[in-house]
PDBML (XML) file of the C-alpha atoms, coordinates in Angstrom:
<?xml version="1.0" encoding="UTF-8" ?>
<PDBx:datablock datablockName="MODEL"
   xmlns:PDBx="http://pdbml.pdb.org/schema/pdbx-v50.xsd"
   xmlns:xsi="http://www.w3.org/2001/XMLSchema-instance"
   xsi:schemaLocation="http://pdbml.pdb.org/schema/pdbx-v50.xsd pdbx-v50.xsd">
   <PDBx:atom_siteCategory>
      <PDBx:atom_site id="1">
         <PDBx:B_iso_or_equiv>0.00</PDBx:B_iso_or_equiv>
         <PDBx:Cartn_x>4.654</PDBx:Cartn_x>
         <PDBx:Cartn_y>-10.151</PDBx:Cartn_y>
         <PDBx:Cartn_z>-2.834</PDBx:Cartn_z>
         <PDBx:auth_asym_id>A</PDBx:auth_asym_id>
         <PDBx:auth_atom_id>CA</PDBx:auth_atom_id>
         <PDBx:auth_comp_id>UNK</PDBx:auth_comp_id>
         <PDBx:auth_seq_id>1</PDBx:auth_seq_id>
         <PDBx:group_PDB>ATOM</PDBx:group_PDB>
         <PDBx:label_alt_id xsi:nil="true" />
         <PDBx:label_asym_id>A</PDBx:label_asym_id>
         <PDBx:label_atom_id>CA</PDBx:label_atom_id>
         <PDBx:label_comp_id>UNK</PDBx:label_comp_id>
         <PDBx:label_entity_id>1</PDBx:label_entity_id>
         <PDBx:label_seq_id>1</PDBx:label_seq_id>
         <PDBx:occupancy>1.00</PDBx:occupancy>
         <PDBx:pdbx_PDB_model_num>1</PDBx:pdbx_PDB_model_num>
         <PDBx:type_symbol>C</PDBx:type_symbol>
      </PDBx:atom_site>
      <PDBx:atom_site id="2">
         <PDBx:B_iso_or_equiv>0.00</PDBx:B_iso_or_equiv>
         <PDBx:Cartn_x>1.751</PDBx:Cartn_x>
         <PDBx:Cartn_y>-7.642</PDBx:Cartn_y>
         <PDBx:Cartn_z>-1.477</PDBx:Cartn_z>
         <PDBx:auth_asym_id>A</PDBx:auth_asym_id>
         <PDBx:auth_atom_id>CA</PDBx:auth_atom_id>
         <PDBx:auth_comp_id>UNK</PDBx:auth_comp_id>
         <PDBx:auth_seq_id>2</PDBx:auth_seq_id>
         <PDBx:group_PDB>ATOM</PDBx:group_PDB>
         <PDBx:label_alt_id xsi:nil="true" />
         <PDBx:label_asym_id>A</PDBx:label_asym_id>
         <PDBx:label_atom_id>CA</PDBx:label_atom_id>
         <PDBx:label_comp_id>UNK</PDBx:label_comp_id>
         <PDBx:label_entity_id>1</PDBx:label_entity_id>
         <PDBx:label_seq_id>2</PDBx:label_seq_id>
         <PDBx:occupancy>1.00</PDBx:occupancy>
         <PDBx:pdbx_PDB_model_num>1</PDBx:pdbx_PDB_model_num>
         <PDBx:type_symbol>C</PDBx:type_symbol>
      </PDBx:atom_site>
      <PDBx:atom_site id="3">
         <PDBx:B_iso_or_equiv>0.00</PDBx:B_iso_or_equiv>
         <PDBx:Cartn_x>-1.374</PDBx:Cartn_x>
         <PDBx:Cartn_y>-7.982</PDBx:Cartn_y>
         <PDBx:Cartn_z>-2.294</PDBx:Cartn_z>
         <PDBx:auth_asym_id>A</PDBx:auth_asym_id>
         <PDBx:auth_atom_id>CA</PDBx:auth_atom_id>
         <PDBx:auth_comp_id>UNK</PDBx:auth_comp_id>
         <PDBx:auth_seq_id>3</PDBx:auth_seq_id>
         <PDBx:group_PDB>ATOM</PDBx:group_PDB>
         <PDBx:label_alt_id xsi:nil="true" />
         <PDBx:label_asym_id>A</PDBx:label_asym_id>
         <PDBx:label_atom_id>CA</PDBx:label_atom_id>
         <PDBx:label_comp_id>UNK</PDBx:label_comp_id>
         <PDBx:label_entity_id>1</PDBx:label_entity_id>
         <PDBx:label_seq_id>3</PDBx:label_seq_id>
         <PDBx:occupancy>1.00</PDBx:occupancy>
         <PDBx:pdbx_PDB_model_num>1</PDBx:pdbx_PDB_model_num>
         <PDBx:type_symbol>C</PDBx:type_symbol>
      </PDBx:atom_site>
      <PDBx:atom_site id="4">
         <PDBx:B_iso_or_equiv>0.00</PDBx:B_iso_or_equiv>
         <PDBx:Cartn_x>-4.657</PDBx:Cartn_x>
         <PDBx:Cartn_y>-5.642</PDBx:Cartn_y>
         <PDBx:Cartn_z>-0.736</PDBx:Cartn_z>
         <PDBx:auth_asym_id>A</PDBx:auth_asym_id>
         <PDBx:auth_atom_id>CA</PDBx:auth_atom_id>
         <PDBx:auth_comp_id>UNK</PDBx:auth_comp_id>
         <PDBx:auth_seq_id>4</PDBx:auth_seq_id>
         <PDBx:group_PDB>ATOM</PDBx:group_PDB>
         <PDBx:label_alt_id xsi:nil="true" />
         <PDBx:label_asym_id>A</PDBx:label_asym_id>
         <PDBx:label_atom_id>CA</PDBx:label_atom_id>
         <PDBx:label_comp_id>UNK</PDBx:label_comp_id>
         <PDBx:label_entity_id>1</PDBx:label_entity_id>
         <PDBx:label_seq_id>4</PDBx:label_seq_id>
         <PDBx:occupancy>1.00</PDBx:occupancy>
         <PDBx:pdbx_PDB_model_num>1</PDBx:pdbx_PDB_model_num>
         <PDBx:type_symbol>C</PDBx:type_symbol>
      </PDBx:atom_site>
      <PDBx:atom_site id="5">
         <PDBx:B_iso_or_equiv>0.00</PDBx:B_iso_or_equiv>
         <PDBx:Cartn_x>-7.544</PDBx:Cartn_x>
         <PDBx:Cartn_y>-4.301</PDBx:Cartn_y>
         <PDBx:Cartn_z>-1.903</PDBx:Cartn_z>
         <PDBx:auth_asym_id>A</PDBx:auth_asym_id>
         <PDBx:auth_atom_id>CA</PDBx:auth_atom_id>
         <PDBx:auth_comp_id>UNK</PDBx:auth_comp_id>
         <PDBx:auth_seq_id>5</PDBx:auth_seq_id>
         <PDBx:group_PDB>ATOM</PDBx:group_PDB>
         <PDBx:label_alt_id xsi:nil="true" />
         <PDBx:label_asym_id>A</PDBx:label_asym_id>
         <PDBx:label_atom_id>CA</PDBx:label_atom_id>
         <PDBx:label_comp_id>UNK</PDBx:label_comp_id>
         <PDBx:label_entity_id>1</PDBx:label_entity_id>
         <PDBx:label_seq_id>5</PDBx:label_seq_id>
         <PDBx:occupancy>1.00</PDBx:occupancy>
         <PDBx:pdbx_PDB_model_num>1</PDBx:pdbx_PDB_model_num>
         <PDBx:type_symbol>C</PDBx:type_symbol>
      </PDBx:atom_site>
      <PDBx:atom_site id="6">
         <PDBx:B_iso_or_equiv>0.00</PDBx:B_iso_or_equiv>
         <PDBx:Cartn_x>-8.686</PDBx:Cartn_x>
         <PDBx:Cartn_y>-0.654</PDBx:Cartn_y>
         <PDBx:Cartn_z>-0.744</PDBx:Cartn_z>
         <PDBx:auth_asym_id>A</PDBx:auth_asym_id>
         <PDBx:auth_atom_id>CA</PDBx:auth_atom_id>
         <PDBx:auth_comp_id>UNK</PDBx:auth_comp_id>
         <PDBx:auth_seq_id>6</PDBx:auth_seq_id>
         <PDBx:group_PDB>ATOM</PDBx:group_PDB>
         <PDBx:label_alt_id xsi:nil="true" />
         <PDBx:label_asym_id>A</PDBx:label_asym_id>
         <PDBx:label_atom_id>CA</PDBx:label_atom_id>
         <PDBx:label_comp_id>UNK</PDBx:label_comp_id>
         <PDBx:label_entity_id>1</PDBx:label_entity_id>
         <PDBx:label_seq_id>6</PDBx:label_seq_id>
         <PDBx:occupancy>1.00</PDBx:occupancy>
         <PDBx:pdbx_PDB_model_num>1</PDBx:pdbx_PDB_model_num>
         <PDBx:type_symbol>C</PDBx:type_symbol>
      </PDBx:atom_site>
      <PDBx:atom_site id="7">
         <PDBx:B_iso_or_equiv>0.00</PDBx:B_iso_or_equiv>
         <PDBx:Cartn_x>-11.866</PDBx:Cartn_x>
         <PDBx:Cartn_y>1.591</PDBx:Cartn_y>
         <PDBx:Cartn_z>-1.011</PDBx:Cartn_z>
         <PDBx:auth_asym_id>A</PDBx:auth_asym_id>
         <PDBx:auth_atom_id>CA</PDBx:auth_atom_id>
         <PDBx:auth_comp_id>UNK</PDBx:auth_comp_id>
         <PDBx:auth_seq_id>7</PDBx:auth_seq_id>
         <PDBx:group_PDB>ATOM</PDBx:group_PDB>
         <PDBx:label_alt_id xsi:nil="true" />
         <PDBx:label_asym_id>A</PDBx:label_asym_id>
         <PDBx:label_atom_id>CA</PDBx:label_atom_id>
         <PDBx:label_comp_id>UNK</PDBx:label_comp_id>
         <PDBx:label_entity_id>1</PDBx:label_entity_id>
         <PDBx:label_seq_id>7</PDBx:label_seq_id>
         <PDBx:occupancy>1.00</PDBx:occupancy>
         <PDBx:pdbx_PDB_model_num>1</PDBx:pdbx_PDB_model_num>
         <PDBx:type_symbol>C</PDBx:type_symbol>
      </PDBx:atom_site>
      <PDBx:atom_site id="8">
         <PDBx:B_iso_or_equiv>0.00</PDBx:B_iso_or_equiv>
         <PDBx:Cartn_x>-9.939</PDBx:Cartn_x>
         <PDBx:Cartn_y>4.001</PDBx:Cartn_y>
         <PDBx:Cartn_z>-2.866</PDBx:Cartn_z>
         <PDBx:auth_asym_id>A</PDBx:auth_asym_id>
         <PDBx:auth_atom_id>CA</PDBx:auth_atom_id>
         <PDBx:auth_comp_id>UNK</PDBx:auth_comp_id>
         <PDBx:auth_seq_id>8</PDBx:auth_seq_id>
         <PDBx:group_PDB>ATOM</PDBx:group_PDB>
         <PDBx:label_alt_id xsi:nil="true" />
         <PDBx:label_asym_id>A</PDBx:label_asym_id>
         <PDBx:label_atom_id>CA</PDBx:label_atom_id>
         <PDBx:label_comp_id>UNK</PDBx:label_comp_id>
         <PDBx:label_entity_id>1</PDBx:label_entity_id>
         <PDBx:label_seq_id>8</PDBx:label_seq_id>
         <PDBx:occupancy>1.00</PDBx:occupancy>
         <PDBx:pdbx_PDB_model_num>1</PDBx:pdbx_PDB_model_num>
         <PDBx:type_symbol>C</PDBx:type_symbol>
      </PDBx:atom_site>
      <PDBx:atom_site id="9">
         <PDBx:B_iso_or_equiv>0.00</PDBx:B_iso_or_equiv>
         <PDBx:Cartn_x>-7.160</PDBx:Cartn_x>
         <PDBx:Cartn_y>4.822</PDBx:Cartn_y>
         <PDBx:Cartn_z>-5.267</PDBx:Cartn_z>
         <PDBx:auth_asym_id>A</PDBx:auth_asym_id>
         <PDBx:auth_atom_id>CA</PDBx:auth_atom_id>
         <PDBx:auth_comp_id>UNK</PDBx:auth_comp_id>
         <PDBx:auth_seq_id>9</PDBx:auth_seq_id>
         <PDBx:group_PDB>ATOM</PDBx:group_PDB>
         <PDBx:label_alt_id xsi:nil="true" />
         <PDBx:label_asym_id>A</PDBx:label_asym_id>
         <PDBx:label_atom_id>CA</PDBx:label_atom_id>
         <PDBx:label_comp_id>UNK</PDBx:label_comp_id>
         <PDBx:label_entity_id>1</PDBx:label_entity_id>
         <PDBx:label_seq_id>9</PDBx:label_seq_id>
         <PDBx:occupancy>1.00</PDBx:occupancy>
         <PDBx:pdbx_PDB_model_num>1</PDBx:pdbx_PDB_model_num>
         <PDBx:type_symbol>C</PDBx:type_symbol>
      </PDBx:atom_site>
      <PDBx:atom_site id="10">
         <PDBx:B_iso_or_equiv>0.00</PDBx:B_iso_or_equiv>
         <PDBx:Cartn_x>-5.436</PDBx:Cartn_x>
         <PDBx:Cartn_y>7.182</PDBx:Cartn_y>
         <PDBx:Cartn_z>-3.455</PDBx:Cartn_z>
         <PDBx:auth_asym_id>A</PDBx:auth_asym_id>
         <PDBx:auth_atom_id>CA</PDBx:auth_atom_id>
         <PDBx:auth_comp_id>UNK</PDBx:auth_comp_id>
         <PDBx:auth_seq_id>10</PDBx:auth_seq_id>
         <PDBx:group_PDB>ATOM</PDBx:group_PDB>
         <PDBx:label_alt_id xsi:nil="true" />
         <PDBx:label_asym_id>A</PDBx:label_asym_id>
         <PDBx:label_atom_id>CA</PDBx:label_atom_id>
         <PDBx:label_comp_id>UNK</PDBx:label_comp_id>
         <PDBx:label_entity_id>1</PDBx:label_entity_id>
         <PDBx:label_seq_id>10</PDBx:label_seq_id>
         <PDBx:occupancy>1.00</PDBx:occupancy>
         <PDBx:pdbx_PDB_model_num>1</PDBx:pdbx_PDB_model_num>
         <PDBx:type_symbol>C</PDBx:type_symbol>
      </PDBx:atom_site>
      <PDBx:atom_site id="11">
         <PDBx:B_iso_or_equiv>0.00</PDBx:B_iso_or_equiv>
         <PDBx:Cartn_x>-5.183</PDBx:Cartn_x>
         <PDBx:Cartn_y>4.571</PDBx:Cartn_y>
         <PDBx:Cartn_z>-0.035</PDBx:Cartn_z>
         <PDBx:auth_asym_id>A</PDBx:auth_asym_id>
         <PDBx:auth_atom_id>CA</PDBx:auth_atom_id>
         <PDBx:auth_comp_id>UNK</PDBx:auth_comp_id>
         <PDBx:auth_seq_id>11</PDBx:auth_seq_id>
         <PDBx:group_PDB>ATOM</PDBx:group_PDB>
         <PDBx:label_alt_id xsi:nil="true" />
         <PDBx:label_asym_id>A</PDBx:label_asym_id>
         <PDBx:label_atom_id>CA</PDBx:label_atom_id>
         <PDBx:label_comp_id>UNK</PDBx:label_comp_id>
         <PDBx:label_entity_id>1</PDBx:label_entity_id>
         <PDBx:label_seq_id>11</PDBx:label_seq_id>
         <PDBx:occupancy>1.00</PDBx:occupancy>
         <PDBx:pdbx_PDB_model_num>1</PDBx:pdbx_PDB_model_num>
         <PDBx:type_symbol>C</PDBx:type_symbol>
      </PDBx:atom_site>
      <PDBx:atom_site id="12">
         <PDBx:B_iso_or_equiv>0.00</PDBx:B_iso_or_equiv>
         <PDBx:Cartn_x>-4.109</PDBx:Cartn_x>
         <PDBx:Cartn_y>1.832</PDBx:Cartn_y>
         <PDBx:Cartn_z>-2.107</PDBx:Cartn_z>
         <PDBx:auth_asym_id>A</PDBx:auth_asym_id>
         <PDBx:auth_atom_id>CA</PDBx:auth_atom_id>
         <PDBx:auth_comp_id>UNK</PDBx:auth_comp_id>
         <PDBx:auth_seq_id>12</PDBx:auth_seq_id>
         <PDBx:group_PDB>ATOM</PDBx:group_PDB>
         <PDBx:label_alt_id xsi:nil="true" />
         <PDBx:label_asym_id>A</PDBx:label_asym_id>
         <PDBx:label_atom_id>CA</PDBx:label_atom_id>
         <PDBx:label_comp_id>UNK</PDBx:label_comp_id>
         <PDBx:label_entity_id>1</PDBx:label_entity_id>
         <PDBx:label_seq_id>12</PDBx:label_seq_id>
         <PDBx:occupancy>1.00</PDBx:occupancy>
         <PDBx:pdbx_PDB_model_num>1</PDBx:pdbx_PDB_model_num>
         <PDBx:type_symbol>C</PDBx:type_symbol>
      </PDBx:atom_site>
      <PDBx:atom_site id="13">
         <PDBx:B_iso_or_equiv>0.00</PDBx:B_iso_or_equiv>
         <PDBx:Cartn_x>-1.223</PDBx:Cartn_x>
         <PDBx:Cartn_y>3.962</PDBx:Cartn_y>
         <PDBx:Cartn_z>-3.466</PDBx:Cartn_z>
         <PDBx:auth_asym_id>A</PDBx:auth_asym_id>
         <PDBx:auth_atom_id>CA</PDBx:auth_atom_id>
         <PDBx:auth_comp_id>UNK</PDBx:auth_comp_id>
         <PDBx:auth_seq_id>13</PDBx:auth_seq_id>
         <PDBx:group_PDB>ATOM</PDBx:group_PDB>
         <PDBx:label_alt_id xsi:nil="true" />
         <PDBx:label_asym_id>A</PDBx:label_asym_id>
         <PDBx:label_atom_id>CA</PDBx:label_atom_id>
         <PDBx:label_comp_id>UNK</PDBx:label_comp_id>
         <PDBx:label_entity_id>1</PDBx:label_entity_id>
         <PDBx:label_seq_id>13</PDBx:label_seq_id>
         <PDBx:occupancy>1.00</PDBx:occupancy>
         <PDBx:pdbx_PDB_model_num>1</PDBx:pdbx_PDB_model_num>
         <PDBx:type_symbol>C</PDBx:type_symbol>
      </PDBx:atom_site>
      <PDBx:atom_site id="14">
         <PDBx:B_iso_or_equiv>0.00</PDBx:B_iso_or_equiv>
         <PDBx:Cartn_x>-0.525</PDBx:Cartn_x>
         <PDBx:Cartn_y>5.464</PDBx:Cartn_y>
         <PDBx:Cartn_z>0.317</PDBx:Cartn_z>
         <PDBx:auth_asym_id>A</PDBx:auth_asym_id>
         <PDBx:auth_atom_id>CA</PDBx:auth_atom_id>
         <PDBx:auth_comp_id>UNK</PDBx:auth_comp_id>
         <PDBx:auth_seq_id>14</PDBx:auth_seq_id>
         <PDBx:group_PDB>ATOM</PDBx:group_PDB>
         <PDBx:label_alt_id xsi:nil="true" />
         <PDBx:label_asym_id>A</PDBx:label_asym_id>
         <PDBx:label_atom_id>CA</PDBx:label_atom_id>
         <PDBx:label_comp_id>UNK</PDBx:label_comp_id>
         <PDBx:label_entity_id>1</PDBx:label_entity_id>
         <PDBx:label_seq_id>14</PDBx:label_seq_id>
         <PDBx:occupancy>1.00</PDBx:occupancy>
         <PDBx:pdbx_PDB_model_num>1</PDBx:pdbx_PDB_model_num>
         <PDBx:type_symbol>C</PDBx:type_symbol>
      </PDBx:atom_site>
      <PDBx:atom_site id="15">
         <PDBx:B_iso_or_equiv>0.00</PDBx:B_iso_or_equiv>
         <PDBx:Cartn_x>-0.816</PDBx:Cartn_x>
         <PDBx:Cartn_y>1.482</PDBx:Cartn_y>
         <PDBx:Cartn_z>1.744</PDBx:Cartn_z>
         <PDBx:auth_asym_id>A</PDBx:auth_asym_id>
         <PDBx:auth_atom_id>CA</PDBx:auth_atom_id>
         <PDBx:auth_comp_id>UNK</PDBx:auth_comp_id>
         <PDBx:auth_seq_id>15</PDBx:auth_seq_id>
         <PDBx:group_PDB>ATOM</PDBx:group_PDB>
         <PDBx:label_alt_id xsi:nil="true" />
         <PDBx:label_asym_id>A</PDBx:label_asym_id>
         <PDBx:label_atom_id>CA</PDBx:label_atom_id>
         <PDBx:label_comp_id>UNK</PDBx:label_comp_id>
         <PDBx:label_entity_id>1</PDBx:label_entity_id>
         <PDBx:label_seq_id>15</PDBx:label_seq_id>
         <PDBx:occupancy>1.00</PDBx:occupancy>
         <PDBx:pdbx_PDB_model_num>1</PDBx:pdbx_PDB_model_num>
         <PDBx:type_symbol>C</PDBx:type_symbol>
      </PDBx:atom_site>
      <PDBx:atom_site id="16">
         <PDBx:B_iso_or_equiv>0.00</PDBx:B_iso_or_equiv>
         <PDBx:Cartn_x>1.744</PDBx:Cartn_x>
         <PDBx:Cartn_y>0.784</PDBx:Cartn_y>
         <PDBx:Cartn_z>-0.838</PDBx:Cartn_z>
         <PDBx:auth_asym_id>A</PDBx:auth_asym_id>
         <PDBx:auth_atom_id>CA</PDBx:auth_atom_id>
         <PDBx:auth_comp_id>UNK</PDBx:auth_comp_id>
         <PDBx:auth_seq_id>16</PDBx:auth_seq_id>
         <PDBx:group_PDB>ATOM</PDBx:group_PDB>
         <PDBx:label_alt_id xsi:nil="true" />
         <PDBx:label_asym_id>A</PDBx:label_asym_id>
         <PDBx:label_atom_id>CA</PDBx:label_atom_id>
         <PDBx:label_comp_id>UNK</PDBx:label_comp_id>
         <PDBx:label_entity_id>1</PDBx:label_entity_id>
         <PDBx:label_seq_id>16</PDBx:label_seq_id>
         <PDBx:occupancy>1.00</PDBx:occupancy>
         <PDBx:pdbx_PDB_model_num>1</PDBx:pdbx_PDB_model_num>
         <PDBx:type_symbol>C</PDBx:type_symbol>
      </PDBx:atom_site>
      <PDBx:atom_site id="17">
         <PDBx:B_iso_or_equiv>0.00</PDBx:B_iso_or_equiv>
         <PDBx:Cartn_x>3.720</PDBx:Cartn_x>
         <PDBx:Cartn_y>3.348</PDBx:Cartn_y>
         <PDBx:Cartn_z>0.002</PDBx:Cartn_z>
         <PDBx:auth_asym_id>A</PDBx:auth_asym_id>
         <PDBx:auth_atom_id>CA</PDBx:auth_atom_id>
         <PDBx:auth_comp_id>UNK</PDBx:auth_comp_id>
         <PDBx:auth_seq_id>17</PDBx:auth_seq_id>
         <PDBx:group_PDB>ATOM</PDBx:group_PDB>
         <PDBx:label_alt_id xsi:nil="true" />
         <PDBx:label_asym_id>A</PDBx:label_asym_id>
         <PDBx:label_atom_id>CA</PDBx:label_atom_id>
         <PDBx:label_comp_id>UNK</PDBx:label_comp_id>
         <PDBx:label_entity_id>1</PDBx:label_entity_id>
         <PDBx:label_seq_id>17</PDBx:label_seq_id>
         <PDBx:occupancy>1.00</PDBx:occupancy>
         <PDBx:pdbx_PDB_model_num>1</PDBx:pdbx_PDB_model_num>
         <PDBx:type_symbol>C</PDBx:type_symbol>
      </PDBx:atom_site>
      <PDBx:atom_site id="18">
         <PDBx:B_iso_or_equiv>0.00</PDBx:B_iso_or_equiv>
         <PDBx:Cartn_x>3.904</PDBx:Cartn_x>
         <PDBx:Cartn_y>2.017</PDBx:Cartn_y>
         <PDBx:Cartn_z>3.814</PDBx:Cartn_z>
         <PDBx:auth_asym_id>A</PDBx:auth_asym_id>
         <PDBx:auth_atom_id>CA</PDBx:auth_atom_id>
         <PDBx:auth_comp_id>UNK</PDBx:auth_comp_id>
         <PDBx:auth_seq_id>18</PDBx:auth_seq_id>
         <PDBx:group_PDB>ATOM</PDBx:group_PDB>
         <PDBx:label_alt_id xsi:nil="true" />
         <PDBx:label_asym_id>A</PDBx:label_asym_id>
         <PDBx:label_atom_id>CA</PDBx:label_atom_id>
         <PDBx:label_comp_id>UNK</PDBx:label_comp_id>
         <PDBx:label_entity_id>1</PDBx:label_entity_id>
         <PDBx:label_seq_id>18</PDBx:label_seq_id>
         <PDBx:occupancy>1.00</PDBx:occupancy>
         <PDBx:pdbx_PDB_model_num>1</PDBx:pdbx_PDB_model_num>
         <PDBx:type_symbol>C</PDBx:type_symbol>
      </PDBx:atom_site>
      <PDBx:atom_site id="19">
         <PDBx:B_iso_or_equiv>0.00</PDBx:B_iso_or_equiv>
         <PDBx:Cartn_x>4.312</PDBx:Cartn_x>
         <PDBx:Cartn_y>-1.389</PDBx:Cartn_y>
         <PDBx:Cartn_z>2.923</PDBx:Cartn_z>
         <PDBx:auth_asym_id>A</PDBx:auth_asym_id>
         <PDBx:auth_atom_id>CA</PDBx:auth_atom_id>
         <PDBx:auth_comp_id>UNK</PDBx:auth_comp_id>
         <PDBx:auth_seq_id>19</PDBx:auth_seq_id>
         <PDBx:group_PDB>ATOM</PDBx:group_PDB>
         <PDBx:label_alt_id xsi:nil="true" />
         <PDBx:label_asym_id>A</PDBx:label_asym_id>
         <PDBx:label_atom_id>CA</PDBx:label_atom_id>
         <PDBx:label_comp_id>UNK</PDBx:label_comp_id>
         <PDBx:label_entity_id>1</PDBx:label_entity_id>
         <PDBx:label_seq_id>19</PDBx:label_seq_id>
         <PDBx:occupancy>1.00</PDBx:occupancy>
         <PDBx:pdbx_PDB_model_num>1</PDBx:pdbx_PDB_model_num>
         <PDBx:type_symbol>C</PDBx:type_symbol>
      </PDBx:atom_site>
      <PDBx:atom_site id="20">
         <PDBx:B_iso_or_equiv>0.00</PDBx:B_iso_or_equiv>
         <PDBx:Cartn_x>7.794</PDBx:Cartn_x>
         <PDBx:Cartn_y>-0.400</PDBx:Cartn_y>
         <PDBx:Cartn_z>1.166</PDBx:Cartn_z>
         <PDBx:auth_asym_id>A</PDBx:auth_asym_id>
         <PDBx:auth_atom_id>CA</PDBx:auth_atom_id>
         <PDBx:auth_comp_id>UNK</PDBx:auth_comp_id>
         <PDBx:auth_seq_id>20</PDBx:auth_seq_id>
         <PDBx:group_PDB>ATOM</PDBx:group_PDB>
         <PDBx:label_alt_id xsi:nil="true" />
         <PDBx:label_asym_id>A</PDBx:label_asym_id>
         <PDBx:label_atom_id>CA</PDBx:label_atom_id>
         <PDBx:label_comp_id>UNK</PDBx:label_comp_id>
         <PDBx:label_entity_id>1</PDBx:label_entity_id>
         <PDBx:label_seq_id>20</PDBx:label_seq_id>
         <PDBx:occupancy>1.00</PDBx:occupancy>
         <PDBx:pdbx_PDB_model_num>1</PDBx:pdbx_PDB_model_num>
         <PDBx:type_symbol>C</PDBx:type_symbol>
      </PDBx:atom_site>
      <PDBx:atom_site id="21">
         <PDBx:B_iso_or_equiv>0.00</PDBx:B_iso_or_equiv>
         <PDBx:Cartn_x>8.746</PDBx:Cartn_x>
         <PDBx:Cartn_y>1.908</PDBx:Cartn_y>
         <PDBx:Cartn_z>3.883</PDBx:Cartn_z>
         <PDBx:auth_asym_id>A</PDBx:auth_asym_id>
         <PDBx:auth_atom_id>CA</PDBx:auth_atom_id>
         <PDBx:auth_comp_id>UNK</PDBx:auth_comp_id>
         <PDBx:auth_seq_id>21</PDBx:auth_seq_id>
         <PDBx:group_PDB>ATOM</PDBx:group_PDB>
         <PDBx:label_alt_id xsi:nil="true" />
         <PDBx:label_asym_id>A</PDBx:label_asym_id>
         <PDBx:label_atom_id>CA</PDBx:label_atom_id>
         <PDBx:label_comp_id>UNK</PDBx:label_comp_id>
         <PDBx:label_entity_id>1</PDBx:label_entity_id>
         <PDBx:label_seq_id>21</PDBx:label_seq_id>
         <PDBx:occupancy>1.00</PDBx:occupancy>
         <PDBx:pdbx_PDB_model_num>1</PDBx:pdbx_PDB_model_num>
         <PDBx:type_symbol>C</PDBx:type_symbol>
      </PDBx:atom_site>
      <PDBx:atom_site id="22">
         <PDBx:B_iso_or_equiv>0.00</PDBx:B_iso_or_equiv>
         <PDBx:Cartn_x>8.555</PDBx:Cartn_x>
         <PDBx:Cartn_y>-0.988</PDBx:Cartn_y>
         <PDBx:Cartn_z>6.473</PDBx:Cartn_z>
         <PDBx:auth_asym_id>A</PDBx:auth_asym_id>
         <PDBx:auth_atom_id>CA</PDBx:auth_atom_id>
         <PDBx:auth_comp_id>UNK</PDBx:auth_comp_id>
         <PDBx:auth_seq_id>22</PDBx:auth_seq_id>
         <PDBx:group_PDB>ATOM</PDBx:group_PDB>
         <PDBx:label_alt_id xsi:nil="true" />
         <PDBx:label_asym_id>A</PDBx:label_asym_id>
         <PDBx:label_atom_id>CA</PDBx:label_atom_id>
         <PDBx:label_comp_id>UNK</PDBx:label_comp_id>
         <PDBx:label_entity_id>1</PDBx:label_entity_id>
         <PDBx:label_seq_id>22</PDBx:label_seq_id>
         <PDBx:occupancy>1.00</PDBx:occupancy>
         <PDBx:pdbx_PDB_model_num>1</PDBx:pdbx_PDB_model_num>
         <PDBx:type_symbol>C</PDBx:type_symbol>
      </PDBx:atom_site>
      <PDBx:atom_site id="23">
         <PDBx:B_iso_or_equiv>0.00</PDBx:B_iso_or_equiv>
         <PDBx:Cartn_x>10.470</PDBx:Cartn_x>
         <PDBx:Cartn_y>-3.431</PDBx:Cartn_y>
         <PDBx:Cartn_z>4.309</PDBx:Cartn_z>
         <PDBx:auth_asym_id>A</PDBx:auth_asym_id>
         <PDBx:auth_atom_id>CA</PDBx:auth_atom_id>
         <PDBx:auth_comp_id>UNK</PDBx:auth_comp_id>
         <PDBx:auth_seq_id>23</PDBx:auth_seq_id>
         <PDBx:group_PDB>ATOM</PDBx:group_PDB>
         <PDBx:label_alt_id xsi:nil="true" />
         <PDBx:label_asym_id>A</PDBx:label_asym_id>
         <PDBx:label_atom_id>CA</PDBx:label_atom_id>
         <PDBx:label_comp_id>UNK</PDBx:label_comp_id>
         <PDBx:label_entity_id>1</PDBx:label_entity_id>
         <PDBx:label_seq_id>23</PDBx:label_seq_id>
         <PDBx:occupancy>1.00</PDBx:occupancy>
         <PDBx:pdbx_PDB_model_num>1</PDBx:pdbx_PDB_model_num>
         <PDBx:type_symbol>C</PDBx:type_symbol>
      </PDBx:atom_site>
      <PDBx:atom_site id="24">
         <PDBx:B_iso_or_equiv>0.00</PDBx:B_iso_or_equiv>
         <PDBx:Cartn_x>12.870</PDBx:Cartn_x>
         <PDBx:Cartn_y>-0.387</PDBx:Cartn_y>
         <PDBx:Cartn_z>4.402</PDBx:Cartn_z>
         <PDBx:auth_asym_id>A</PDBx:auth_asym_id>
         <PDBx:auth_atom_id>CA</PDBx:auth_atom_id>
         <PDBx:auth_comp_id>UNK</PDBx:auth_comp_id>
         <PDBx:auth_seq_id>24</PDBx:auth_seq_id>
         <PDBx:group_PDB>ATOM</PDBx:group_PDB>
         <PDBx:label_alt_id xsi:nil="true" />
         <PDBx:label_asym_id>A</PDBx:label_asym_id>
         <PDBx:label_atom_id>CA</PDBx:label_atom_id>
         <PDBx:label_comp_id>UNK</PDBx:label_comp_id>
         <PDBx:label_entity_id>1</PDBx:label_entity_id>
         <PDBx:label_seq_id>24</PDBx:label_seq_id>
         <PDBx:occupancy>1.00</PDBx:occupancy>
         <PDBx:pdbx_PDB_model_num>1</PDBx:pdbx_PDB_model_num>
         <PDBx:type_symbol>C</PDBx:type_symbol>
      </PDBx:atom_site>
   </PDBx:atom_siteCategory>
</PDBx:datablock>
């Protein structure tokens, strides 16, 4: 489970997108 909180929308979708590519 991830869980952070960004300034904006667009770095919360790109820090979600990094998170998955270093489970990966």
């Amino acid at each position: 489970s991830f869980s952070k909180l960004c300034i904006s929308y667009d770095e919360a979708l790109a820090r979600s997108v990094e998170d998955l590519s270093k489970i990966q």
